[in-house]
PDB file of N, CA and C in Angstrom:
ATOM      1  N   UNK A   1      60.849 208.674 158.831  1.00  0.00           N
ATOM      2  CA  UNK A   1      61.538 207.398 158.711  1.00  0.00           C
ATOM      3  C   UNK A   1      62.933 207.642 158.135  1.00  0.00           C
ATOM      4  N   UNK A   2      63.726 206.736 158.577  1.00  0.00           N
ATOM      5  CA  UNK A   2      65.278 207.287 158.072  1.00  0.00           C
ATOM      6  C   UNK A   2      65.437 206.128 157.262  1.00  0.00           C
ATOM      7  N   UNK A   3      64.908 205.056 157.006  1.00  0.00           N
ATOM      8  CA  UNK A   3      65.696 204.140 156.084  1.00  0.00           C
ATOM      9  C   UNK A   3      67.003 202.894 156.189  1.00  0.00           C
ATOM     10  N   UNK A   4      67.236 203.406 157.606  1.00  0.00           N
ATOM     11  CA  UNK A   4      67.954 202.496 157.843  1.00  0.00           C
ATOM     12  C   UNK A   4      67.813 200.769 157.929  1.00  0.00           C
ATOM     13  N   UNK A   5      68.588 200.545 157.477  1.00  0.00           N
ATOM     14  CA  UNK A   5      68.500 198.963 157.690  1.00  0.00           C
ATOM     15  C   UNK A   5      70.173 197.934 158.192  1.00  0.00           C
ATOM     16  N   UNK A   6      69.763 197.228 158.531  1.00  0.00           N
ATOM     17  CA  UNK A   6      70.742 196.563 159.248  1.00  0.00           C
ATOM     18  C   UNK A   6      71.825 195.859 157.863  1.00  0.00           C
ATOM     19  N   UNK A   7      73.183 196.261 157.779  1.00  0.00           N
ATOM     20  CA  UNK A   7      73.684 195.944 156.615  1.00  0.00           C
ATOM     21  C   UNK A   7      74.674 194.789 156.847  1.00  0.00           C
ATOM     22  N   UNK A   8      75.798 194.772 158.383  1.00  0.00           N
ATOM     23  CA  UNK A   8      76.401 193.999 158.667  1.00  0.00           C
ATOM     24  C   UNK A   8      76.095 193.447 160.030  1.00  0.00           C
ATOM     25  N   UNK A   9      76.158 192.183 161.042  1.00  0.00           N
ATOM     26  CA  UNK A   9      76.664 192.233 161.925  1.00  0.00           C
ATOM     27  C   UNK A   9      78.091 192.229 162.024  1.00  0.00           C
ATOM     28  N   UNK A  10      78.643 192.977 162.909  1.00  0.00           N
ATOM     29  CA  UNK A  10      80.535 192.943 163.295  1.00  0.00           C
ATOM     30  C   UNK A  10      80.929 192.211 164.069  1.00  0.00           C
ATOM     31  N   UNK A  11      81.805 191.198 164.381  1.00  0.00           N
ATOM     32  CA  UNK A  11      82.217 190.629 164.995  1.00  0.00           C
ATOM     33  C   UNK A  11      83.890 191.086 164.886  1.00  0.00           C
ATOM     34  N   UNK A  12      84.172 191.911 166.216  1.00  0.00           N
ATOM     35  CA  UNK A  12      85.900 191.979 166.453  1.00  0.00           C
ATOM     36  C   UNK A  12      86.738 190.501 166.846  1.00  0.00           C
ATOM     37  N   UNK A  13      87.372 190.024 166.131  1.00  0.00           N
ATOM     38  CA  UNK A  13      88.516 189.201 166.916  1.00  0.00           C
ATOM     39  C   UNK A  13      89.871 189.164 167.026  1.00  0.00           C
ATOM     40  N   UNK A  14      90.680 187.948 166.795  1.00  0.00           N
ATOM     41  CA  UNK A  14      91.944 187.697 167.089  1.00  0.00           C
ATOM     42  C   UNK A  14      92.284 187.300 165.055  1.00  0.00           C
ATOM     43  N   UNK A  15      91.524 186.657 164.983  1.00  0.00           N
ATOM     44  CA  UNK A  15      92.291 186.375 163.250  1.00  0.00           C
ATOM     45  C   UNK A  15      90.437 185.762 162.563  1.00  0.00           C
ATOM     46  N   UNK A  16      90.150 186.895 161.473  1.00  0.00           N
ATOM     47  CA  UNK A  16      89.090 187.166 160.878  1.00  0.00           C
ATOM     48  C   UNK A  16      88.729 185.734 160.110  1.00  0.00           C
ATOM     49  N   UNK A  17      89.664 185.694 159.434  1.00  0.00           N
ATOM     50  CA  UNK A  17      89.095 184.022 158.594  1.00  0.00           C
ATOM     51  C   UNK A  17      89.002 182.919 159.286  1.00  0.00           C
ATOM     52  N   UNK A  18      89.875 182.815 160.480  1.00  0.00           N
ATOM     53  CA  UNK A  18      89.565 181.031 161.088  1.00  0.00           C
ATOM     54  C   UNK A  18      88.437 181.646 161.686  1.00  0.00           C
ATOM     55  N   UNK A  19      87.718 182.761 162.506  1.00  0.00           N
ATOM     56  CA  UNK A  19      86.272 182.800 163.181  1.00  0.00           C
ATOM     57  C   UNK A  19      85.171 182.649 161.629  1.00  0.00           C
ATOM     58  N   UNK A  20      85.663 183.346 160.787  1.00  0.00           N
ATOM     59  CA  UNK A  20      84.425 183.366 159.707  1.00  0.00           C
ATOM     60  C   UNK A  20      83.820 181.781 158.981  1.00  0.00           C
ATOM     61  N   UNK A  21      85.389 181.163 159.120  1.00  0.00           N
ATOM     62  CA  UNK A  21      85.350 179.800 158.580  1.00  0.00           C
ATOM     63  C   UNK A  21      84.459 179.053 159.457  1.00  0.00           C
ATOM     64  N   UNK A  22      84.303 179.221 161.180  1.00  0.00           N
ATOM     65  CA  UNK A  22      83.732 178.962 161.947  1.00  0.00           C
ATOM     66  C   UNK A  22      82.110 178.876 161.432  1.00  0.00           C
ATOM     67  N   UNK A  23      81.568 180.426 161.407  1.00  0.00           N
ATOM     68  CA  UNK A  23      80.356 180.758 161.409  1.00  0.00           C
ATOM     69  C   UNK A  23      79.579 180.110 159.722  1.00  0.00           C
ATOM     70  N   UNK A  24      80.292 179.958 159.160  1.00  0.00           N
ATOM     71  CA  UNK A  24      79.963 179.444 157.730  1.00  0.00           C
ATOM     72  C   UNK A  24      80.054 177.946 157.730  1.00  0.00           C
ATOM     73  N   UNK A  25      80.520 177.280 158.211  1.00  0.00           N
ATOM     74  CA  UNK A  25      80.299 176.085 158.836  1.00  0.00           C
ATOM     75  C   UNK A  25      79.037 175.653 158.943  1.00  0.00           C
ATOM     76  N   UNK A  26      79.077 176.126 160.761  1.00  0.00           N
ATOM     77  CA  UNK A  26      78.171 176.167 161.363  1.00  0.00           C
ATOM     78  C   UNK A  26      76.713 176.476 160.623  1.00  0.00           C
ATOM     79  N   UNK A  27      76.878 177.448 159.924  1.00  0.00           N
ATOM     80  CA  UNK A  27      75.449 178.340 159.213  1.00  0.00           C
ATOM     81  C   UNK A  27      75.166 177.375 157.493  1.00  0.00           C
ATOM     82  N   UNK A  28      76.425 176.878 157.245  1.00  0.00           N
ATOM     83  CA  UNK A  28      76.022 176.547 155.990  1.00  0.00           C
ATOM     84  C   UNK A  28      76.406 177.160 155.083  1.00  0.00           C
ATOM     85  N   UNK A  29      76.947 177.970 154.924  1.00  0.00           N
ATOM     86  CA  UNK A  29      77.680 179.402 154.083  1.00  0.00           C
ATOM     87  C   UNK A  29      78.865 179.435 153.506  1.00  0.00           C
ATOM     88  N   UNK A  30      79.233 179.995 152.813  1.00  0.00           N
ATOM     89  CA  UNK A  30      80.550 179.816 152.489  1.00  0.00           C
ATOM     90  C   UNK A  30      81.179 181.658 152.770  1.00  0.00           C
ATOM     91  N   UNK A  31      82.360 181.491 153.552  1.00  0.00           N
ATOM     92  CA  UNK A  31      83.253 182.416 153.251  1.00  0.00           C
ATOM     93  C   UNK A  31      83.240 183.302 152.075  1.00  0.00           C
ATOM     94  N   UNK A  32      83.248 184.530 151.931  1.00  0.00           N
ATOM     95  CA  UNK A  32      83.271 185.203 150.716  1.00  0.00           C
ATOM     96  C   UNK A  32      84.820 185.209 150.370  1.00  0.00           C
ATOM     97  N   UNK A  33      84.741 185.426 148.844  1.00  0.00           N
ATOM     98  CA  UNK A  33      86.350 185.746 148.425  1.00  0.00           C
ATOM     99  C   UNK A  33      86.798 186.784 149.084  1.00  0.00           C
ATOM    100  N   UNK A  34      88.640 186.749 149.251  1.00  0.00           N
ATOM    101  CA  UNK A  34      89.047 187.750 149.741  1.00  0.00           C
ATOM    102  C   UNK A  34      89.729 187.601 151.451  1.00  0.00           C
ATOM    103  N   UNK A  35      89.165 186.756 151.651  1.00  0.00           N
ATOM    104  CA  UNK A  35      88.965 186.606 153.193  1.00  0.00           C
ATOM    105  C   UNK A  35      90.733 186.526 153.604  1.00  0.00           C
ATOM    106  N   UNK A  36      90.800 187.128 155.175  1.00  0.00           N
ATOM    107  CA  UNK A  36      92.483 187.351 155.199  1.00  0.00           C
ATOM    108  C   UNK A  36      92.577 187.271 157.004  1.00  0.00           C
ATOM    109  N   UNK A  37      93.577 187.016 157.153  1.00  0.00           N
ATOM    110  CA  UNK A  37      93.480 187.140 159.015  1.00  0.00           C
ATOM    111  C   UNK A  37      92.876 188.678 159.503  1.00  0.00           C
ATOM    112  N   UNK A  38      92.932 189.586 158.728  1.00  0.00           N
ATOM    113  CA  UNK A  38      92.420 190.705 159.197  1.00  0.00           C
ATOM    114  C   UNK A  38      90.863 191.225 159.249  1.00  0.00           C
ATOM    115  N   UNK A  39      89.888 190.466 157.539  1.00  0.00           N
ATOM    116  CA  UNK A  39      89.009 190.544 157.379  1.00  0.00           C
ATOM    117  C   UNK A  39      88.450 189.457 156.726  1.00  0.00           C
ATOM    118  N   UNK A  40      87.030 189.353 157.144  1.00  0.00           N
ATOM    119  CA  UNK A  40      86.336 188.395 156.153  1.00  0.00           C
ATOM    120  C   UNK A  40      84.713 188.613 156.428  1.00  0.00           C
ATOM    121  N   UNK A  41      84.198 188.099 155.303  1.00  0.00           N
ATOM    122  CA  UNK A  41      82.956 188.547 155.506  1.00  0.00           C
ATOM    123  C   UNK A  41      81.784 187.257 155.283  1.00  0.00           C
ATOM    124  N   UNK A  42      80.771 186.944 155.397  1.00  0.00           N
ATOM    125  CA  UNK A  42      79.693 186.106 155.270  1.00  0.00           C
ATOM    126  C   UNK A  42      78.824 186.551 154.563  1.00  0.00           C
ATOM    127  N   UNK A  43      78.369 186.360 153.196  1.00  0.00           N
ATOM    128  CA  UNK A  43      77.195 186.536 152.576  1.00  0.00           C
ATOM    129  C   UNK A  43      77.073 187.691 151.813  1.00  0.00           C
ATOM    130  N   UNK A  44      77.899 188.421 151.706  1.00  0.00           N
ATOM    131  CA  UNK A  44      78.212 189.586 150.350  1.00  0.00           C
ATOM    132  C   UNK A  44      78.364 189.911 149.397  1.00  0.00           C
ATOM    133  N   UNK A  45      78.953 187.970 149.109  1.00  0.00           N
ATOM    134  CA  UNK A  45      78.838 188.103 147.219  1.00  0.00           C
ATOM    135  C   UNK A  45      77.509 187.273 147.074  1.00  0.00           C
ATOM    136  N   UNK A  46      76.892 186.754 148.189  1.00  0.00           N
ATOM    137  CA  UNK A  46      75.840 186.104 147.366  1.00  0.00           C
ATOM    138  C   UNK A  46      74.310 186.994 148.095  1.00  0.00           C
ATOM    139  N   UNK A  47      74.313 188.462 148.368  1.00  0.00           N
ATOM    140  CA  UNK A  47      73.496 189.090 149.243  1.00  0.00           C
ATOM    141  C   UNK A  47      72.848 188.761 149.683  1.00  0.00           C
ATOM    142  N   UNK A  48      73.168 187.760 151.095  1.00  0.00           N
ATOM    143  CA  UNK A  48      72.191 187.228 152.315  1.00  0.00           C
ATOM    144  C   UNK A  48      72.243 188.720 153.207  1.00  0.00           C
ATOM    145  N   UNK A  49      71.535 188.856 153.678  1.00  0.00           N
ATOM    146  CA  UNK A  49      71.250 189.696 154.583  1.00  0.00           C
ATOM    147  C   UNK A  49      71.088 189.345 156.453  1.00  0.00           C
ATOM    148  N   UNK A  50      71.130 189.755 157.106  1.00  0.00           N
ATOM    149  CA  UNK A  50      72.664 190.909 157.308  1.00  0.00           C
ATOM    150  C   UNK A  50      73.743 189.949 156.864  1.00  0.00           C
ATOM    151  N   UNK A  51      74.955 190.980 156.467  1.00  0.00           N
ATOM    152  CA  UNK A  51      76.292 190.113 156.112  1.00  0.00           C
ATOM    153  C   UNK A  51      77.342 189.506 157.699  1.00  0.00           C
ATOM    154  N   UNK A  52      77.239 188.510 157.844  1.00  0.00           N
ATOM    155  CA  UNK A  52      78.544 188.928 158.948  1.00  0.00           C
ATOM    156  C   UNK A  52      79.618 188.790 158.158  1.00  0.00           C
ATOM    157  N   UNK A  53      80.556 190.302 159.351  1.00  0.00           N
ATOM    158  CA  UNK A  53      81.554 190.670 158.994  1.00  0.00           C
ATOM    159  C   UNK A  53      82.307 190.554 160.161  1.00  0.00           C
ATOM    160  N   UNK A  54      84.152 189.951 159.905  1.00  0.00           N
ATOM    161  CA  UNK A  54      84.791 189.763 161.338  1.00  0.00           C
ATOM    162  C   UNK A  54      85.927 190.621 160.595  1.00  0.00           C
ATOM    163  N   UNK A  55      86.548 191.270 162.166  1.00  0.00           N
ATOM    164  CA  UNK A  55      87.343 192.089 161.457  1.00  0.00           C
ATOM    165  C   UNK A  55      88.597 192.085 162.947  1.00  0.00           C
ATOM    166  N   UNK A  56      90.176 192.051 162.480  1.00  0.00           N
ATOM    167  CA  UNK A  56      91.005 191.705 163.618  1.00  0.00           C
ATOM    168  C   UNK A  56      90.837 193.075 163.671  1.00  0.00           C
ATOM    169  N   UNK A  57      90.830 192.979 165.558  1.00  0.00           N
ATOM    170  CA  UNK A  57      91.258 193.863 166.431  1.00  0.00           C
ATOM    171  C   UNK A  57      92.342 193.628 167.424  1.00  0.00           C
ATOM    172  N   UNK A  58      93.427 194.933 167.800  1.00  0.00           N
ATOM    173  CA  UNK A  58      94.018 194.325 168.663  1.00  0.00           C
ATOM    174  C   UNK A  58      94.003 193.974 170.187  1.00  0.00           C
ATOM    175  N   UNK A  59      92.838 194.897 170.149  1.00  0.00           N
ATOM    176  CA  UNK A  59      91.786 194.273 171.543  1.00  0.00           C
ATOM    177  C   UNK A  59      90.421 194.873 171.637  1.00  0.00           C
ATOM    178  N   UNK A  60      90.202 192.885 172.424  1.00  0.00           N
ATOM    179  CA  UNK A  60      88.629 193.103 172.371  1.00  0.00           C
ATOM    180  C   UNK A  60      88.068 193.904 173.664  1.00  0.00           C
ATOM    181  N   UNK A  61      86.719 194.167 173.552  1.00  0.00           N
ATOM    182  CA  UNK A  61      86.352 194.532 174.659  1.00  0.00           C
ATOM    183  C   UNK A  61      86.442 193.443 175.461  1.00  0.00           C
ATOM    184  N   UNK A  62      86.288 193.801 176.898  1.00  0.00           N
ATOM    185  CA  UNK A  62      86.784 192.269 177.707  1.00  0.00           C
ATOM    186  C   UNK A  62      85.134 192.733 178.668  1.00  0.00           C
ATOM    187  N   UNK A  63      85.115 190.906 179.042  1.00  0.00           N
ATOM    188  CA  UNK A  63      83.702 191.072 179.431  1.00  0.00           C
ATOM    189  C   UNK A  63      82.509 190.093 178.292  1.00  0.00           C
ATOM    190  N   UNK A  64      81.861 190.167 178.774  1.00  0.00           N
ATOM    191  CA  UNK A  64      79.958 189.801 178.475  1.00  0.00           C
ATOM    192  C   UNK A  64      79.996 190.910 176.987  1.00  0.00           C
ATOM    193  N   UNK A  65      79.929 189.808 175.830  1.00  0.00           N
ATOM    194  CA  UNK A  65      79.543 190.807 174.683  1.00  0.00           C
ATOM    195  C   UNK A  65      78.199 191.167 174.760  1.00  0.00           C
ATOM    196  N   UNK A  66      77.555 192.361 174.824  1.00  0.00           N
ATOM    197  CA  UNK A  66      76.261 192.638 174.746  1.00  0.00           C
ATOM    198  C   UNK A  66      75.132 192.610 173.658  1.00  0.00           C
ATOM    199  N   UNK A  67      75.699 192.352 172.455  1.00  0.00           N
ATOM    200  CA  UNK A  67      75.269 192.303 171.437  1.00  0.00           C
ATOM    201  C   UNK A  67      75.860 190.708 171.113  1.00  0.00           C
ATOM    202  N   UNK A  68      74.993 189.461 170.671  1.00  0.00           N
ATOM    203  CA  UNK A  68      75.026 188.402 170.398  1.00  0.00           C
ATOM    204  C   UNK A  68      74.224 187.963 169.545  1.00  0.00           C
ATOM    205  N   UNK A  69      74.708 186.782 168.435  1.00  0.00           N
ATOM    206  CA  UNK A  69      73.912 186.250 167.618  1.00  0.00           C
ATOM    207  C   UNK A  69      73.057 185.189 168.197  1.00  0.00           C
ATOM    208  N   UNK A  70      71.711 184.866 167.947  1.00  0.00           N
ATOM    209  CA  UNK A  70      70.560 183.878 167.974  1.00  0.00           C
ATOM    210  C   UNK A  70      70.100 183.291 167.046  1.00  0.00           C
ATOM    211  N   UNK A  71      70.764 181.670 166.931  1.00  0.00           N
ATOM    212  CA  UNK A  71      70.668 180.924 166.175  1.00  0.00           C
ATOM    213  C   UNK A  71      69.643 179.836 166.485  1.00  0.00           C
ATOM    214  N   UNK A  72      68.785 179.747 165.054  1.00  0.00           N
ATOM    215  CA  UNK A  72      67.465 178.875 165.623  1.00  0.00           C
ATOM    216  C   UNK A  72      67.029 177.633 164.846  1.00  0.00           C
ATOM    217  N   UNK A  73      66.714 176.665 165.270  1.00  0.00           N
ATOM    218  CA  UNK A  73      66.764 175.160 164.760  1.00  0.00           C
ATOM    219  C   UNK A  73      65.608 174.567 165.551  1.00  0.00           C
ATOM    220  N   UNK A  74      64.952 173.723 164.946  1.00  0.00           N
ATOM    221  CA  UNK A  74      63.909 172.633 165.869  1.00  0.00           C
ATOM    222  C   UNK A  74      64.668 171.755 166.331  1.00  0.00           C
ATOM    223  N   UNK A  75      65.921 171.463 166.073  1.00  0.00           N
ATOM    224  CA  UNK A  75      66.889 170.210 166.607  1.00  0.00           C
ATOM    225  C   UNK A  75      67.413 170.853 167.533  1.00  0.00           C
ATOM    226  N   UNK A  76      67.426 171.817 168.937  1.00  0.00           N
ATOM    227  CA  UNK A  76      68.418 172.200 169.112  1.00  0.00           C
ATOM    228  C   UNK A  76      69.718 171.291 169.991  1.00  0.00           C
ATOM    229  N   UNK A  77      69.497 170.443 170.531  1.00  0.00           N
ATOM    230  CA  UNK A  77      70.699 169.314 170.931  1.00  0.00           C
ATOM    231  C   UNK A  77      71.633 169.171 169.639  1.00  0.00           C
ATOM    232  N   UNK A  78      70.929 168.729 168.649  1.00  0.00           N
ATOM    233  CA  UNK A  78      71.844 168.541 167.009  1.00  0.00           C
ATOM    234  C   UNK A  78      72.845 169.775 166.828  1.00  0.00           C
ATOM    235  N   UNK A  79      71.497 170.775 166.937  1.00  0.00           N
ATOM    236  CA  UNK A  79      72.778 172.186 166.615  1.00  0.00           C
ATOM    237  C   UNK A  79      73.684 172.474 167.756  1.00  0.00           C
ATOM    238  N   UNK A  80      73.803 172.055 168.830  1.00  0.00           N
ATOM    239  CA  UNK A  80      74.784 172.425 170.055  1.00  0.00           C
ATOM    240  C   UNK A  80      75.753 171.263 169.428  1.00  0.00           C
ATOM    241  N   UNK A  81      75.350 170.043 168.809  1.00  0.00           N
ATOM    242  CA  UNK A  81      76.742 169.232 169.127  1.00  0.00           C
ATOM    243  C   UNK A  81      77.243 169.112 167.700  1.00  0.00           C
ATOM    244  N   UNK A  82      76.694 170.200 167.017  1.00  0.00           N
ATOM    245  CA  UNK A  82      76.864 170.291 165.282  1.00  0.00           C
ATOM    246  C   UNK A  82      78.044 171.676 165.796  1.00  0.00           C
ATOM    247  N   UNK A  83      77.868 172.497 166.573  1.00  0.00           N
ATOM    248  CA  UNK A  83      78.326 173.546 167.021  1.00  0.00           C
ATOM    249  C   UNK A  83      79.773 173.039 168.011  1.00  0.00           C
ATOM    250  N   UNK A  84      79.773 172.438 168.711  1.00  0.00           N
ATOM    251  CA  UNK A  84      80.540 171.791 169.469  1.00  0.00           C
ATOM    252  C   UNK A  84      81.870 170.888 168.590  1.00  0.00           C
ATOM    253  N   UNK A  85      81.094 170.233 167.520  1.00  0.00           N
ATOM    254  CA  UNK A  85      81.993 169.481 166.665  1.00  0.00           C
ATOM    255  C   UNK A  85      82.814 170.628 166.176  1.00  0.00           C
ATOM    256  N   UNK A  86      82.546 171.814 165.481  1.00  0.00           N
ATOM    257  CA  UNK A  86      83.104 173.012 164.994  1.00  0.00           C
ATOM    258  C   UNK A  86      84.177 173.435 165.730  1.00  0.00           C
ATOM    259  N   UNK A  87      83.894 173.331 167.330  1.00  0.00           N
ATOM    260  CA  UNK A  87      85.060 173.813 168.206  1.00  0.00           C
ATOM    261  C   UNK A  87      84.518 174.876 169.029  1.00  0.00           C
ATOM    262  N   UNK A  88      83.038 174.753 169.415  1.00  0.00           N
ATOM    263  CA  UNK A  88      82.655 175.599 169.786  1.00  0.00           C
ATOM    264  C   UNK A  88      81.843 175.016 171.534  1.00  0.00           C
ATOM    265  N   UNK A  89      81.867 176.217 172.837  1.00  0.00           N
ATOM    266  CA  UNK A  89      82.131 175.070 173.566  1.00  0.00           C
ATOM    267  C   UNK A  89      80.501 175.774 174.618  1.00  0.00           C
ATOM    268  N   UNK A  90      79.755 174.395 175.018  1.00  0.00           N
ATOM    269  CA  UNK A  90      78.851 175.030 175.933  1.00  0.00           C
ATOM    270  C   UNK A  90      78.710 176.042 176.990  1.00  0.00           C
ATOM    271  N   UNK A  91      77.861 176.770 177.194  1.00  0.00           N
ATOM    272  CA  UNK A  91      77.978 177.749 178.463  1.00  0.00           C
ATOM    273  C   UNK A  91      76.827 177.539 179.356  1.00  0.00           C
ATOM    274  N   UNK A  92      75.438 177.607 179.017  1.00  0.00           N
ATOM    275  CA  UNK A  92      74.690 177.429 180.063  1.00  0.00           C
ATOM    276  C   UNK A  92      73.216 177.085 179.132  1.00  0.00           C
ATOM    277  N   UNK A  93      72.580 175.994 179.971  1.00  0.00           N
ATOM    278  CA  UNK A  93      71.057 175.664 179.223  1.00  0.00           C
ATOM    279  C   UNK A  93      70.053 176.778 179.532  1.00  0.00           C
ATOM    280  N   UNK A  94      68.780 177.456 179.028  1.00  0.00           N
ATOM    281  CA  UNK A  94      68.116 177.882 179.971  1.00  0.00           C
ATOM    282  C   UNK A  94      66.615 177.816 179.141  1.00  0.00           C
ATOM    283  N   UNK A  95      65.762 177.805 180.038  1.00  0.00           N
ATOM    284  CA  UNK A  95      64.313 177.546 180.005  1.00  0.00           C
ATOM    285  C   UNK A  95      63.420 178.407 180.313  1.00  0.00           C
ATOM    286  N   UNK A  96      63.435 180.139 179.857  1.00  0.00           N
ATOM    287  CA  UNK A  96      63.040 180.936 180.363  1.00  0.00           C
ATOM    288  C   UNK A  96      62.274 181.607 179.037  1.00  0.00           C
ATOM    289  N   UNK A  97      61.283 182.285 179.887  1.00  0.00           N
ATOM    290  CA  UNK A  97      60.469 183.389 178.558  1.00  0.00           C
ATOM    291  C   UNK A  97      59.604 182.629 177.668  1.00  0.00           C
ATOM    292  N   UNK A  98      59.735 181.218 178.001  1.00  0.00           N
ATOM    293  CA  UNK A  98      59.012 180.468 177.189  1.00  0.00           C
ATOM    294  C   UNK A  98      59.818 180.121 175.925  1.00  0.00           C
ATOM    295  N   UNK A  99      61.154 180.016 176.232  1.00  0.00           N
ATOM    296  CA  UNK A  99      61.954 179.563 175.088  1.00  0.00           C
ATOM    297  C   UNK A  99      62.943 178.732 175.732  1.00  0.00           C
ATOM    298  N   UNK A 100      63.590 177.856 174.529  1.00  0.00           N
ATOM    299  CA  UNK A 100      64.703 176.935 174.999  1.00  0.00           C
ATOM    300  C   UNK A 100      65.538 177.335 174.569  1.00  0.00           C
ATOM    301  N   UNK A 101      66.714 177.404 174.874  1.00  0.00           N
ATOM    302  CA  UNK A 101      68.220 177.540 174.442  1.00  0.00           C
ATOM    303  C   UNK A 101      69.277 177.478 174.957  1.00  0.00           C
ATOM    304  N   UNK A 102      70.644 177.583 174.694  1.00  0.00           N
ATOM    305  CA  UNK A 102      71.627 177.045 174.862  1.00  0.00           C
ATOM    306  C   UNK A 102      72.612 177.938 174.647  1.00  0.00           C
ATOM    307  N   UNK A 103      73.500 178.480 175.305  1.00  0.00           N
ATOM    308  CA  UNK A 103      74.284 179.530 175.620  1.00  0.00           C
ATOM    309  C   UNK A 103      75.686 178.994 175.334  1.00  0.00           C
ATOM    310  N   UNK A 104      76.332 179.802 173.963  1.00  0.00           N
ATOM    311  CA  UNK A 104      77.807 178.903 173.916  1.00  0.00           C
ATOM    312  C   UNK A 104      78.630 179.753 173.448  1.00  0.00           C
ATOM    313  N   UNK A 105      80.159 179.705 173.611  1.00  0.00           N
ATOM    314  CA  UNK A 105      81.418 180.252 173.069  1.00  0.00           C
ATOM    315  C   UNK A 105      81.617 179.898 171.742  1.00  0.00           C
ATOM    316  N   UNK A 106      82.113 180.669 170.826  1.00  0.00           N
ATOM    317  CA  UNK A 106      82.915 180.368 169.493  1.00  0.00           C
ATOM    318  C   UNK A 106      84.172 180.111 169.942  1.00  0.00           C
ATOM    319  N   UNK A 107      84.932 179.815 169.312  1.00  0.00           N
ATOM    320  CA  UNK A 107      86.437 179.273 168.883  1.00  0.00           C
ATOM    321  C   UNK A 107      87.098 180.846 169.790  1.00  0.00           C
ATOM    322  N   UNK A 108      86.583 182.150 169.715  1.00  0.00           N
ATOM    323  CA  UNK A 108      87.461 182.852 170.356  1.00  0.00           C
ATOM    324  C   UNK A 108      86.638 183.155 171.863  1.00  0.00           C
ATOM    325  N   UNK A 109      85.803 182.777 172.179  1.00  0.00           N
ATOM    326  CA  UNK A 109      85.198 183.172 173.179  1.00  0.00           C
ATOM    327  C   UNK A 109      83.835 184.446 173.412  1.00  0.00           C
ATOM    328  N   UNK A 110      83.291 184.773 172.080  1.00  0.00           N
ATOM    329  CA  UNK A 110      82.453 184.950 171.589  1.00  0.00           C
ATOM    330  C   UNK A 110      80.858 184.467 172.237  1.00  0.00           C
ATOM    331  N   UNK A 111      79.878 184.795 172.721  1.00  0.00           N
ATOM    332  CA  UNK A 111      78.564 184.391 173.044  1.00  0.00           C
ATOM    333  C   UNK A 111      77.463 183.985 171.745  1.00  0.00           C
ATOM    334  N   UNK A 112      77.129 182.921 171.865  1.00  0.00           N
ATOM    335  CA  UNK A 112      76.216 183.169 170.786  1.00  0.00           C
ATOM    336  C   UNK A 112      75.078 182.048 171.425  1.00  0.00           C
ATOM    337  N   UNK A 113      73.755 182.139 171.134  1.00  0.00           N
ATOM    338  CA  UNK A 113      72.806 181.009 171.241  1.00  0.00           C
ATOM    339  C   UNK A 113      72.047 180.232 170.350  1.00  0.00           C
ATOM    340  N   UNK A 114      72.018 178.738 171.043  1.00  0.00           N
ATOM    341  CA  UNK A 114      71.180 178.064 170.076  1.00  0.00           C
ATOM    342  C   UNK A 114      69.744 177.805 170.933  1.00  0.00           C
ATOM    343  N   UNK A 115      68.397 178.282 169.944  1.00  0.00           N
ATOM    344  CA  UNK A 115      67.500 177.875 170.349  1.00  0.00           C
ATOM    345  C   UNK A 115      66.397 177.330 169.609  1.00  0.00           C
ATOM    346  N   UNK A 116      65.273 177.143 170.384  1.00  0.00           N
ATOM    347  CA  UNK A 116      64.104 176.521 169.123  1.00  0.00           C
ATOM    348  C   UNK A 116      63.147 177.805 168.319  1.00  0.00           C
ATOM    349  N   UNK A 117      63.507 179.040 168.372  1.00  0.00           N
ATOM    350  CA  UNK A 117      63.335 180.174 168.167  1.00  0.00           C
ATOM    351  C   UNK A 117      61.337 180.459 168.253  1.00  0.00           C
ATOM    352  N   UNK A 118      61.015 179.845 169.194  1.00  0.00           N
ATOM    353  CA  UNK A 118      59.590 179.804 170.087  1.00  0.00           C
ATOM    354  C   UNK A 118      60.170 180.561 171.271  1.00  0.00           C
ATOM    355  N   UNK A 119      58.630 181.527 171.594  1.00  0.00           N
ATOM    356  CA  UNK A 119      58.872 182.160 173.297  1.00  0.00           C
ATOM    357  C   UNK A 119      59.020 183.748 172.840  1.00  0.00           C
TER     358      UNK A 119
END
């Protein structure tokens, strides 16, 4: 066994604090101190686990991010238009695997889903 454990998710963007301000919103969280257009982080001074961390790049990979967050709620209509109010914009419904969810962009174009985290 190596011990590893999952310490951050990374998120690359365009300017680190308006996406983080995003996800802390959305999540309920607050921004950690420090936070700057280059970096910011979610949940580090108060050790939630994993931390997200956004960090400017001057380019993203372009394309389908392959790695995406899954966000889960029994409301999920509430959380799409709780998500939507944020500035965040629909992509596609789907009804597969025995789960519901909802496929959407962040503020930079980012993938992330909302579902009822059943399936």
């Amino acid at each position: 066994m190596t011990g590893l454990v999952i310490a951050h998710v990374t998120v690359d963007c365009a300017h680190a604090a308006d996406l983080a301000a995003f996800y802390a919103a959305l999540l309920d969280r607050q921004v950690d101190d420090g936070a700057s257009e280059h970096f910011a982080t979610i949940g580090r001074s108060t050790g939630a686990q994993p931390v997200l961390m956004f960090i400017s790049v001057p380019d993203r990979t372009p394309g389908k991010n392959s790695i995406h967050l899954d966000l889960h709620t029994p409301d999920v209509s509430a959380g799409v238009a709780r998500a939507a109010a944020l500035g965040a914009k629909p992509v596609a419904d789907f009804d597969e695997y025995g789960a519901v969810w909802t496929t959407m962009t962040d503020p930079e174009g980012n993938l992330f889903d909302i579902g009822t985290g059943e399936g």
